[in-house]
Structure formats: C-alpha cells, structure tokens
C-alpha atoms as a PDB file:
ATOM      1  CA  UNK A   1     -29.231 -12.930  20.228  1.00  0.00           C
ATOM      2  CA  UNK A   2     -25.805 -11.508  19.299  1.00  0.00           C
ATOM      3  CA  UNK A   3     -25.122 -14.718  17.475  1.00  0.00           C
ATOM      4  CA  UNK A   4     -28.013 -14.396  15.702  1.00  0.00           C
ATOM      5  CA  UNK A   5     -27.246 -10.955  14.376  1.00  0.00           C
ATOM      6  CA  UNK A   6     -23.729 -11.422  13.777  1.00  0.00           C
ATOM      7  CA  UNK A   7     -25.061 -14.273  11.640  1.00  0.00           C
ATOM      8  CA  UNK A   8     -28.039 -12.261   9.894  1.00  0.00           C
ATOM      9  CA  UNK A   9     -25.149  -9.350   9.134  1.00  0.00           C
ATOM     10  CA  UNK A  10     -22.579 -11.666   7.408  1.00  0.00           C
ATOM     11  CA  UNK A  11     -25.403 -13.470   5.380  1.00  0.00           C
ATOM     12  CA  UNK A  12     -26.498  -9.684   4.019  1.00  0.00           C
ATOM     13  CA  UNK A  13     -23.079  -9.178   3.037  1.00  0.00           C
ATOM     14  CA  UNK A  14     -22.455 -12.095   1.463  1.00  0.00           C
ATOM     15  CA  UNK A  15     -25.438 -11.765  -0.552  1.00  0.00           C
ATOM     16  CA  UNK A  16     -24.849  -7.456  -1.176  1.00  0.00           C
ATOM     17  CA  UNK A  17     -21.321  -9.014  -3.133  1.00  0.00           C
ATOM     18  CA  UNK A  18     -19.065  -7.258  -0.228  1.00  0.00           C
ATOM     19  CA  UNK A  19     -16.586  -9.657   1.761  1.00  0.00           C
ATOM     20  CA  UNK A  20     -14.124  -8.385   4.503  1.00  0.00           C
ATOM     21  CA  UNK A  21     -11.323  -6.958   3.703  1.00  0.00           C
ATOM     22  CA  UNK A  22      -8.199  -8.138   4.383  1.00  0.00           C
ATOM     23  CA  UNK A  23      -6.026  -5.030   6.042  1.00  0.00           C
ATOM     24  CA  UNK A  24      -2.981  -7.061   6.882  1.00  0.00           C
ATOM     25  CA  UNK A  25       0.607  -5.702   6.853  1.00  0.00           C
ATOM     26  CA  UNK A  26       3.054  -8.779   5.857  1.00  0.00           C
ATOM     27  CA  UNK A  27       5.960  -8.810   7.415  1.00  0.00           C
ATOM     28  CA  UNK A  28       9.248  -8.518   5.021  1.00  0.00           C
ATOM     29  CA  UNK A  29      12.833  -9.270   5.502  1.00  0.00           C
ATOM     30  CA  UNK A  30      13.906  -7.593   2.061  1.00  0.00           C
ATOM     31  CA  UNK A  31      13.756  -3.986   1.314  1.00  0.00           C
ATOM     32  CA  UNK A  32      10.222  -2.427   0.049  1.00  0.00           C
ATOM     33  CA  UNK A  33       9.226   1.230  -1.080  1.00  0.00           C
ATOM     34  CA  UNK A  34       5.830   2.712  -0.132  1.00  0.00           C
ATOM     35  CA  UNK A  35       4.172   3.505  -3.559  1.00  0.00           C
ATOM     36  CA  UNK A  36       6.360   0.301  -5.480  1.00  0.00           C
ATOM     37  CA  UNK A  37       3.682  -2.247  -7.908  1.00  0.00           C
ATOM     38  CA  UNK A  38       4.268  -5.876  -7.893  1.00  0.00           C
ATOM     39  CA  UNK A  39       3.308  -8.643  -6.696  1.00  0.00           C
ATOM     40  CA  UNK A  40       3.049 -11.444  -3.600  1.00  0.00           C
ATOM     41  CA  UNK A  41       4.948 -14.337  -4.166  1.00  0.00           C
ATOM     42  CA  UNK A  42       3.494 -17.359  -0.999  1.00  0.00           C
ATOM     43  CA  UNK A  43       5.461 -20.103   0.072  1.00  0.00           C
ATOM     44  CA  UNK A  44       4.827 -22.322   2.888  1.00  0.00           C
ATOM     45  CA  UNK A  45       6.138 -20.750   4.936  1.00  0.00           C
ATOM     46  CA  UNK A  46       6.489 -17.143   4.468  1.00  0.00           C
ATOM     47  CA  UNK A  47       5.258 -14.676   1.875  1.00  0.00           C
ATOM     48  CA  UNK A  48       7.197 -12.319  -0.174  1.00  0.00           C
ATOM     49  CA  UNK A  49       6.703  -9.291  -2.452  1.00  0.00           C
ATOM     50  CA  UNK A  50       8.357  -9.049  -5.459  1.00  0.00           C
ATOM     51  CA  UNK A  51       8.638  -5.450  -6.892  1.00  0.00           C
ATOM     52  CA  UNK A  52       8.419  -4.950 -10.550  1.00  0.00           C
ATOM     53  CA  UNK A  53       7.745  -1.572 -10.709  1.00  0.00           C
ATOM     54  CA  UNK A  54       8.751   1.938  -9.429  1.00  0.00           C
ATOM     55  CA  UNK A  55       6.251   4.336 -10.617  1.00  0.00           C
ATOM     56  CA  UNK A  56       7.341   7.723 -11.372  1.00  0.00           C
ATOM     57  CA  UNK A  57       5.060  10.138  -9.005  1.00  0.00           C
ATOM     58  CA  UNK A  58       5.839  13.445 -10.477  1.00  0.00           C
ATOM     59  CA  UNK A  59       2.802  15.053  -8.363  1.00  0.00           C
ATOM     60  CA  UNK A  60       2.809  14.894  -4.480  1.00  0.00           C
ATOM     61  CA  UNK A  61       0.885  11.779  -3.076  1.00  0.00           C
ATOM     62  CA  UNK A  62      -0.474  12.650  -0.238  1.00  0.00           C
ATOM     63  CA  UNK A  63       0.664  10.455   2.998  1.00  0.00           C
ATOM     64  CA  UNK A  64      -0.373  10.373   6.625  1.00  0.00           C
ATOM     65  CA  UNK A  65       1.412   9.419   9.570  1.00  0.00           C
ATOM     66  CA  UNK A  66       0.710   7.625  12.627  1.00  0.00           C
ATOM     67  CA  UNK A  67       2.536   5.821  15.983  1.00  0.00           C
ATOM     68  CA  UNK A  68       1.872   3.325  18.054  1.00  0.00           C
ATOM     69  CA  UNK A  69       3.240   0.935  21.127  1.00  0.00           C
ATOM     70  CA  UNK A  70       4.545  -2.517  20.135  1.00  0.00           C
ATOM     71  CA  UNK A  71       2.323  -5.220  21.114  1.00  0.00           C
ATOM     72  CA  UNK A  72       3.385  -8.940  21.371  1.00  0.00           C
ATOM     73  CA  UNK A  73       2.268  -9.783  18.107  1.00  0.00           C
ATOM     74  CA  UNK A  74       3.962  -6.783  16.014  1.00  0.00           C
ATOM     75  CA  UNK A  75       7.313  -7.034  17.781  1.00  0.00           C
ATOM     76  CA  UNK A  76       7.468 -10.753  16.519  1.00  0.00           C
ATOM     77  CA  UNK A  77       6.709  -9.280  13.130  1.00  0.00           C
ATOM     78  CA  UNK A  78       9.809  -7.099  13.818  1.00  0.00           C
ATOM     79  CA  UNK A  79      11.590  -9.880  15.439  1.00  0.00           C
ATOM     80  CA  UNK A  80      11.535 -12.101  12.278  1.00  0.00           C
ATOM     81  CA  UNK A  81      12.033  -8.987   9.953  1.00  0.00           C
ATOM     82  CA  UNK A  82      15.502  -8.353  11.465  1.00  0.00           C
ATOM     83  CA  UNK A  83      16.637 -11.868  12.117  1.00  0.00           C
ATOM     84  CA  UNK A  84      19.848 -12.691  10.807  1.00  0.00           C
ATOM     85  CA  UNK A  85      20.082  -9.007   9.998  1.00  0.00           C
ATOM     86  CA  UNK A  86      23.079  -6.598  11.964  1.00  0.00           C
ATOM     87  CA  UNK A  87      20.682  -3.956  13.574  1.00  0.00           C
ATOM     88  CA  UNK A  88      22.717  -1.162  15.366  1.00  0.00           C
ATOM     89  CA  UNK A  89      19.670   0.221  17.237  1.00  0.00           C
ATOM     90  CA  UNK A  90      17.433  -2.987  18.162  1.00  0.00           C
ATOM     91  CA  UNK A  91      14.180  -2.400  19.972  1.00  0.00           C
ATOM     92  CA  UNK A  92      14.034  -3.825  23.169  1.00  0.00           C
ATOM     93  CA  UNK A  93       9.972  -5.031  23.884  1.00  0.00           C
ATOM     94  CA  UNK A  94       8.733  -6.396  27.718  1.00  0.00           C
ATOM     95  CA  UNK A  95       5.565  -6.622  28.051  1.00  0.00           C
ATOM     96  CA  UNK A  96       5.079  -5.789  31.930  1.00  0.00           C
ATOM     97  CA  UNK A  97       7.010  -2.263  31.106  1.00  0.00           C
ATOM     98  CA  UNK A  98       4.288  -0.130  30.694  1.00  0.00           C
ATOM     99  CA  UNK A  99       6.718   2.648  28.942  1.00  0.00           C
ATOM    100  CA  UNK A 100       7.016   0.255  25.647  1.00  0.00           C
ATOM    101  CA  UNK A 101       8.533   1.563  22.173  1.00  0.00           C
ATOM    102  CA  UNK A 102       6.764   2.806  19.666  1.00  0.00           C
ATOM    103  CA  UNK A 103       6.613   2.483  15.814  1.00  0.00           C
ATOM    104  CA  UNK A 104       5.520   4.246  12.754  1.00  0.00           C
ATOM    105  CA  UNK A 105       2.937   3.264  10.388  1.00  0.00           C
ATOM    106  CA  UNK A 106       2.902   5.349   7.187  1.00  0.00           C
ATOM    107  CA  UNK A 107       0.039   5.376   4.911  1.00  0.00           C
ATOM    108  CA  UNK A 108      -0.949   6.362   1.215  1.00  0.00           C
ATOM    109  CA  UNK A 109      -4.200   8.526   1.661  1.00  0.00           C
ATOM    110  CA  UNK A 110      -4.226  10.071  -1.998  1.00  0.00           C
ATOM    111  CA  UNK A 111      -5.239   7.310  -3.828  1.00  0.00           C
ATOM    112  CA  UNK A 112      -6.843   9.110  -6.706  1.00  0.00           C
ATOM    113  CA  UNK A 113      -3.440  10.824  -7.759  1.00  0.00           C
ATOM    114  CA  UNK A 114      -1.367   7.674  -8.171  1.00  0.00           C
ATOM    115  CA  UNK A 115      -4.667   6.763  -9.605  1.00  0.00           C
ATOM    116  CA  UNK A 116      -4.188   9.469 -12.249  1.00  0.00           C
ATOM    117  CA  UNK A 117      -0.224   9.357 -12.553  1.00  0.00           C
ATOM    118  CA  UNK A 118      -0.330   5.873 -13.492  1.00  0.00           C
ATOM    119  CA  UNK A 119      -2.739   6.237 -16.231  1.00  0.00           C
ATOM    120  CA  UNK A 120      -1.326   8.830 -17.520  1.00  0.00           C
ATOM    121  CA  UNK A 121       2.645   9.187 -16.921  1.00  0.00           C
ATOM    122  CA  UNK A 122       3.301   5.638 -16.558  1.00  0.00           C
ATOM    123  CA  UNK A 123       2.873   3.994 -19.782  1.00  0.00           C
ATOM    124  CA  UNK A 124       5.290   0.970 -18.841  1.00  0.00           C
ATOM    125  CA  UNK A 125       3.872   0.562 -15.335  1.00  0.00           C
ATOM    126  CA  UNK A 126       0.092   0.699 -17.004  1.00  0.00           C
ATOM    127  CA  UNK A 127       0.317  -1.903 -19.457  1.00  0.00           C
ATOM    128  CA  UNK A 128       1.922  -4.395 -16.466  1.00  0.00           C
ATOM    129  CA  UNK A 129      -1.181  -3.734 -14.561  1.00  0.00           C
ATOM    130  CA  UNK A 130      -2.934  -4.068 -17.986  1.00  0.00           C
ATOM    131  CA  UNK A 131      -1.698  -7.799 -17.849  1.00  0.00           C
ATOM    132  CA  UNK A 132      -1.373  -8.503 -14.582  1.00  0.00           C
ATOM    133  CA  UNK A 133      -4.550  -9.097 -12.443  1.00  0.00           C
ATOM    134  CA  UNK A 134      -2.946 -10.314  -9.877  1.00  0.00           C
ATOM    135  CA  UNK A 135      -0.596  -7.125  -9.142  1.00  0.00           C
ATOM    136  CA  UNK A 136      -1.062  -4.795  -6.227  1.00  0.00           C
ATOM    137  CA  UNK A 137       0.748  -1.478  -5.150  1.00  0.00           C
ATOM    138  CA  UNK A 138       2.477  -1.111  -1.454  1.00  0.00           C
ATOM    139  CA  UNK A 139       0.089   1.751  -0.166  1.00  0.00           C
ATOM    140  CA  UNK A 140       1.213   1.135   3.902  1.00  0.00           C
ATOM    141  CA  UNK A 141       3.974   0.421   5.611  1.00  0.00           C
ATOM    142  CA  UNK A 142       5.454  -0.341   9.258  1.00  0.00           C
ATOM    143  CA  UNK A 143       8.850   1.057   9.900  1.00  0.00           C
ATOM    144  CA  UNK A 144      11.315   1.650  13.314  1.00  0.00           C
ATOM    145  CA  UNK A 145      13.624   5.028  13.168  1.00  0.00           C
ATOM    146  CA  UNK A 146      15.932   7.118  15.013  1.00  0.00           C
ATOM    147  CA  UNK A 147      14.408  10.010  16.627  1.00  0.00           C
ATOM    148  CA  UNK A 148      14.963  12.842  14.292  1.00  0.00           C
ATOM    149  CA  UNK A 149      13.210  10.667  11.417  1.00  0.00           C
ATOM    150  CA  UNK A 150      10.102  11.464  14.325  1.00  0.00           C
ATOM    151  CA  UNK A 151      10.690  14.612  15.118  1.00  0.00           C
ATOM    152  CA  UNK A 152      11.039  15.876  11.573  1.00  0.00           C
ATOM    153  CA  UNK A 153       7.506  13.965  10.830  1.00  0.00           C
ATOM    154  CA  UNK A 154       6.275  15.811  14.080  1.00  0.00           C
ATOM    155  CA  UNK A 155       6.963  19.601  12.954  1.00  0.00           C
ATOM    156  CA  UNK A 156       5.053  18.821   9.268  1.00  0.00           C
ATOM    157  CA  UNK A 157       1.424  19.539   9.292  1.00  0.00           C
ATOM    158  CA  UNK A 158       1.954  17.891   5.541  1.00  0.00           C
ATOM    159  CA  UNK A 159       3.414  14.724   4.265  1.00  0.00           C
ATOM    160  CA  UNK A 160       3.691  14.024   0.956  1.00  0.00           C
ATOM    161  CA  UNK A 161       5.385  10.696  -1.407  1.00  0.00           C
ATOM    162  CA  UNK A 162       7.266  12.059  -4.964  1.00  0.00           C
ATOM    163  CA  UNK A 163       9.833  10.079  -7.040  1.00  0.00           C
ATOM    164  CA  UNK A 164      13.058  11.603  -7.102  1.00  0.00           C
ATOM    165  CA  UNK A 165      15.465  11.584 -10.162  1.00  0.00           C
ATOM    166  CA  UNK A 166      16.866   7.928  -9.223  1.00  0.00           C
ATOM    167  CA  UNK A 167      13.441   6.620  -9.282  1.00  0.00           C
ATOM    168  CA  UNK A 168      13.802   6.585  -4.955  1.00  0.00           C
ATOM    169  CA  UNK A 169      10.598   7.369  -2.991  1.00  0.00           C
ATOM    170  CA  UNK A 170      11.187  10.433  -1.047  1.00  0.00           C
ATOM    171  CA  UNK A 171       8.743  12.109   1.684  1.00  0.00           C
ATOM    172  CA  UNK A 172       8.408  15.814   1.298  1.00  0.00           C
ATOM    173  CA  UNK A 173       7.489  17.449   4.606  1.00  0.00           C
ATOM    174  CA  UNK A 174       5.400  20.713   4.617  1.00  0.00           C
ATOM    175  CA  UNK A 175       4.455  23.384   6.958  1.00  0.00           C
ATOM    176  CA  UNK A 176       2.317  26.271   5.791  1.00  0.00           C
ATOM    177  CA  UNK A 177       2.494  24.938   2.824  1.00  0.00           C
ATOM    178  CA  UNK A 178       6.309  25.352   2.704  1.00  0.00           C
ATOM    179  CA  UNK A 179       9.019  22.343   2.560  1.00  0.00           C
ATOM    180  CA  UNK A 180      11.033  22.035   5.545  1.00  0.00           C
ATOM    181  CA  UNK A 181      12.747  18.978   5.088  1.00  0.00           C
ATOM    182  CA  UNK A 182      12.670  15.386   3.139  1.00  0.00           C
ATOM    183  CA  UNK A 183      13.227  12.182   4.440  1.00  0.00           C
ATOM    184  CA  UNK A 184      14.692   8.607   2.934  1.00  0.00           C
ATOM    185  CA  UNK A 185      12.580   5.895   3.895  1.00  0.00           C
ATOM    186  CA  UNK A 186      14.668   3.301   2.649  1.00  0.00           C
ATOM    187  CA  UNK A 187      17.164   4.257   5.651  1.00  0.00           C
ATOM    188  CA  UNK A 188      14.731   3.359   7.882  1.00  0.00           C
ATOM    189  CA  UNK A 189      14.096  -0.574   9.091  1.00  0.00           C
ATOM    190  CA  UNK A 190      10.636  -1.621   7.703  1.00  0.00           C
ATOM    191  CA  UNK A 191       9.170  -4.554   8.718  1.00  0.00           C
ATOM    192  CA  UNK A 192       5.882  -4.205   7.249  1.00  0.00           C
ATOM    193  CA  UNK A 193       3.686  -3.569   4.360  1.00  0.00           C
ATOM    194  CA  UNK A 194       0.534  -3.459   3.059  1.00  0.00           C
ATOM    195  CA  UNK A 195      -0.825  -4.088   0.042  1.00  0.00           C
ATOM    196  CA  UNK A 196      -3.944  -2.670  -2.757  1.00  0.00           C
ATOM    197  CA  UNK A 197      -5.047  -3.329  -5.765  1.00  0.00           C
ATOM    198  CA  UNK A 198      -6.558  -2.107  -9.014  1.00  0.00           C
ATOM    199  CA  UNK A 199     -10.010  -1.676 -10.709  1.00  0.00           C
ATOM    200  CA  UNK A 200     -10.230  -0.949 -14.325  1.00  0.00           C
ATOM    201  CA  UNK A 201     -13.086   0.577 -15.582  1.00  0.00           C
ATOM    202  CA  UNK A 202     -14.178   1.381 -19.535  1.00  0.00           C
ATOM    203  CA  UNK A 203     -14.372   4.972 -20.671  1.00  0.00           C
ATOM    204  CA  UNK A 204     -16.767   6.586 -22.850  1.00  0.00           C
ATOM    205  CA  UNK A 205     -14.065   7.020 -25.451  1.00  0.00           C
ATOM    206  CA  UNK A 206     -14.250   2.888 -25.428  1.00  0.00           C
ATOM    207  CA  UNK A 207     -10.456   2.905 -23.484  1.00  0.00           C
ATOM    208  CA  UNK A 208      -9.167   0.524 -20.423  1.00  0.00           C
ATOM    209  CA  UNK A 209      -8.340   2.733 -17.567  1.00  0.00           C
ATOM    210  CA  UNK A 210      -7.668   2.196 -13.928  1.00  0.00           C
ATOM    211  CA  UNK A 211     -10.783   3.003 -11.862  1.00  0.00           C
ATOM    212  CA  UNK A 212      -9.784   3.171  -8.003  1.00  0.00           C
ATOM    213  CA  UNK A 213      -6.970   1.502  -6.111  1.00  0.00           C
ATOM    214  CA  UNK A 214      -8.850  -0.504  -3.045  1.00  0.00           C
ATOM    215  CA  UNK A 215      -7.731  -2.845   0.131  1.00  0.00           C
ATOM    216  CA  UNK A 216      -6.647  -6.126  -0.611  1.00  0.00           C
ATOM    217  CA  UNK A 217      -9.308  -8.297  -0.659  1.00  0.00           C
ATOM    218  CA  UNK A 218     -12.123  -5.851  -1.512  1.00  0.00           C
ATOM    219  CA  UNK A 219     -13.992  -6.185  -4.270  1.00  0.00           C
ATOM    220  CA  UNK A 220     -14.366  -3.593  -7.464  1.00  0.00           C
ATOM    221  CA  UNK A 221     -17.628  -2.219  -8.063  1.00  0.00           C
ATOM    222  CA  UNK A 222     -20.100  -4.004 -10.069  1.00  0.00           C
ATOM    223  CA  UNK A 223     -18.632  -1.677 -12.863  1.00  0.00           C
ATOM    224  CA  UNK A 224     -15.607  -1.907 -12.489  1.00  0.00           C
ATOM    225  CA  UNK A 225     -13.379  -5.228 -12.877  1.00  0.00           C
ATOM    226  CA  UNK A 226      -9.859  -6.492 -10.731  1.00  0.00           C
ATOM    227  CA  UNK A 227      -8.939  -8.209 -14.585  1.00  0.00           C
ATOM    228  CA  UNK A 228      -8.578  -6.038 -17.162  1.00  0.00           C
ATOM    229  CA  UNK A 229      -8.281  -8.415 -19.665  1.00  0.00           C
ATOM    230  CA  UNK A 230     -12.108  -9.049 -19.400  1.00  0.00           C
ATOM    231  CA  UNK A 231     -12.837  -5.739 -20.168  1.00  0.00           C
ATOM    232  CA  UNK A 232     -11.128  -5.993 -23.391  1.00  0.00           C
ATOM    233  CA  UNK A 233     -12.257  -8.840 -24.594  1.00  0.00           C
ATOM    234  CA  UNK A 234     -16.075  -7.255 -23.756  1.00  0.00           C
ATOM    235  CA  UNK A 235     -14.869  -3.951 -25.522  1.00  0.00           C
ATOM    236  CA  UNK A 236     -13.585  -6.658 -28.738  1.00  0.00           C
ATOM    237  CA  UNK A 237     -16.832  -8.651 -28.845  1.00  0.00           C
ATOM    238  CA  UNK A 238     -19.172  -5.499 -28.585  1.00  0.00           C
ATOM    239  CA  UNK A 239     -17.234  -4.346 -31.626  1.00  0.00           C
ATOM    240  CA  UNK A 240     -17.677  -7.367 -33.830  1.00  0.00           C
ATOM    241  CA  UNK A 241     -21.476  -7.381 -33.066  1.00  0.00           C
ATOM    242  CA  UNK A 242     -21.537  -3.641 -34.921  1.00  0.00           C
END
C-alpha cells in the first residue's frame, strides 16, 4: 500500500510540473564565498565551481547558522576537501566515539534582498545572469573553525552577509540590534557549498528582471523563466506584432 502511494504521489508531481529538488552541498577543494555567482564546471570525476562574480551587497543579507556532528559520509566530503592540503587543526572523526566533532553549515535566508541588490546595484553581475542560464549563486555553505569563530556566532542573535570595500564577504554579527563583532569566512576551511539559481520574470514596464532565487533543481513558476533570453525574444516578437 505504501508503494502504491509513494507511486500515486510522484505521478501527481510529475504531472503538477514540480520535480525534487536537488539540496546537495558539493564538496570543493578551491576557495568559495557564500553569496559569489558562477557557475558548475563537471568532470568525470569531480565537479567544480567557477566564480565569475562577486556581487556587491551594500544592504545586510540576512544569514542563519546551524551545527551539526560529522557523519561518515560528510567527513569524507571533508576528507577529500583537505587532501593534499597542510591543515594545522585536522578533525579527527571515529565513528564508535559517541562525542564526535561538529561543523557549521551557514545559510543565505534573505533571498529577496540579493534578489533586489542584483537588479538594481549590480549592473555587471545582472547582464551575466542576463546571458547566462546556466549560472547559479553559492547561497550555503559547510565550513570547520576554531572555537572563537563559534563562540562569536553563539553570542549574535543576528547574522548578517555585506561586501566589504575589497569586494570580500564579511559576516556582521548583531545583538540587540547592535554589531558586536565580524567575522572572515574565507579564514575558515570550507568544504562545502550549495548552490541556487535565478528566475526572471517580465515587468509591467515591459523590462527583464530577476524574479526569485530558488534550490537547484527547482523549477520557476509557470511565469517566470530559468532563461532569460526567452523572455526577450517573447518581449521582441510581441512588439513586432503591434
């Protein structure tokens, strides 16, 4: 009977235009930035993400914060992140110890700002995305740190991503709605990432603007489209039929 209705549930989906969607964190032996566009470059045998762009985030993104317990499978994603690499502090994982380390996961939750800062601060990022369908944006990210990096995320009640003057992605951490410190994430070892990417929508005023930023692998909106190319050439042929 479960069979049946697993079956049944994937056949409505199918059908309703909504596929799952892929929330996988890749693992990366080269440096990324959380907030950075470009795109995955696959190989055989490993895949890679190729920045292109650093968006300028003059507002504060907001960004949450969570830990967790290496498993098996994510401390062979950190394994082959730091091979070859000369890791002071290595992180020691064995499975029958039930104290086991932990690691961060950081997350973009403000979509709709970099939404908005993109269409309307970053003209050269924009008309990238403009071109390039196939472009996504790292919104997550896996990292290992010291324990101040933790304990400075642990007396914020609010996170927050911003570009500082050498186009570096800095976190801003709040209490009370006052800074009390900022933090470098590209001193920290990430081995992860996770990717989005971008909707464009047409506006009344007959212009090509990003709609939403969603998970990789989820579709846009029936009016919304991932290539923004066809909504040109619809905005082009509408105008030769007037």
């Amino acid at each position: 009977m479960k069979k049946i209705i697993a079956i049944i549930t994937l056949i409505m989906c199918v059908s309703c235009g909504v596929l799952p969607q892929k929330n996988n964190f890749y693992t990366t032996k080269t440096p990324v930035e959380l907030g950075v566009i470009g795109e995955k470059q696959k190989s055989l045998r490993k895949t890679v993400f190729q920045t292109f762009g650093v968006p300028k985030y003059d507002q504060k993104i907001k960004v949450s914060y969570s830990t967790h317990q290496f498993k098996k499978d994510t401390y062979k994603e950190y394994k082959k992140a730091i091979s070859g690499k000369d890791q002071t502090q290595k992180i020691i994982f064995n499975d029958s110890i039930p104290n086991k380390p932990f690691y961060t996961s950081i997350s973009v939750t403000d979509k709709v700002s970099i939404v908005s800062s993109i269409n309307e601060n970053n003209l050269s990022i924009f008309n990238y995305l403009k071109k390039s369908p196939e472009a996504t944006i790292i919104t997550g990210i896996k990292l290992t740190s010291g324990a101040p990096f933790l304990n400075q995320l642990k007396q914020s009640d609010a996170i927050y991503l911003q570009t500082d003057k050498y186009k570096k992605q800095r976190l801003l951490l709040f209490k009370n709605e006052k800074k009390i410190g900022e933090l470098d994430l590209s001193k920290e070892m990430i081995f992860g990432y996770q990717l989005s990417s971008f909707c464009w929508k047409t506006t009344k005023r007959r212009k090509i603007k990003i709609a939403t930023i969603v998970n990789e692998g989820q579709n846009c909106s029936n009016t919304t489209k991932r290539n923004a190319q066809e909504l040109e050439d619809k905005l082009t042929e509408n105008s030769f039929k007037f």
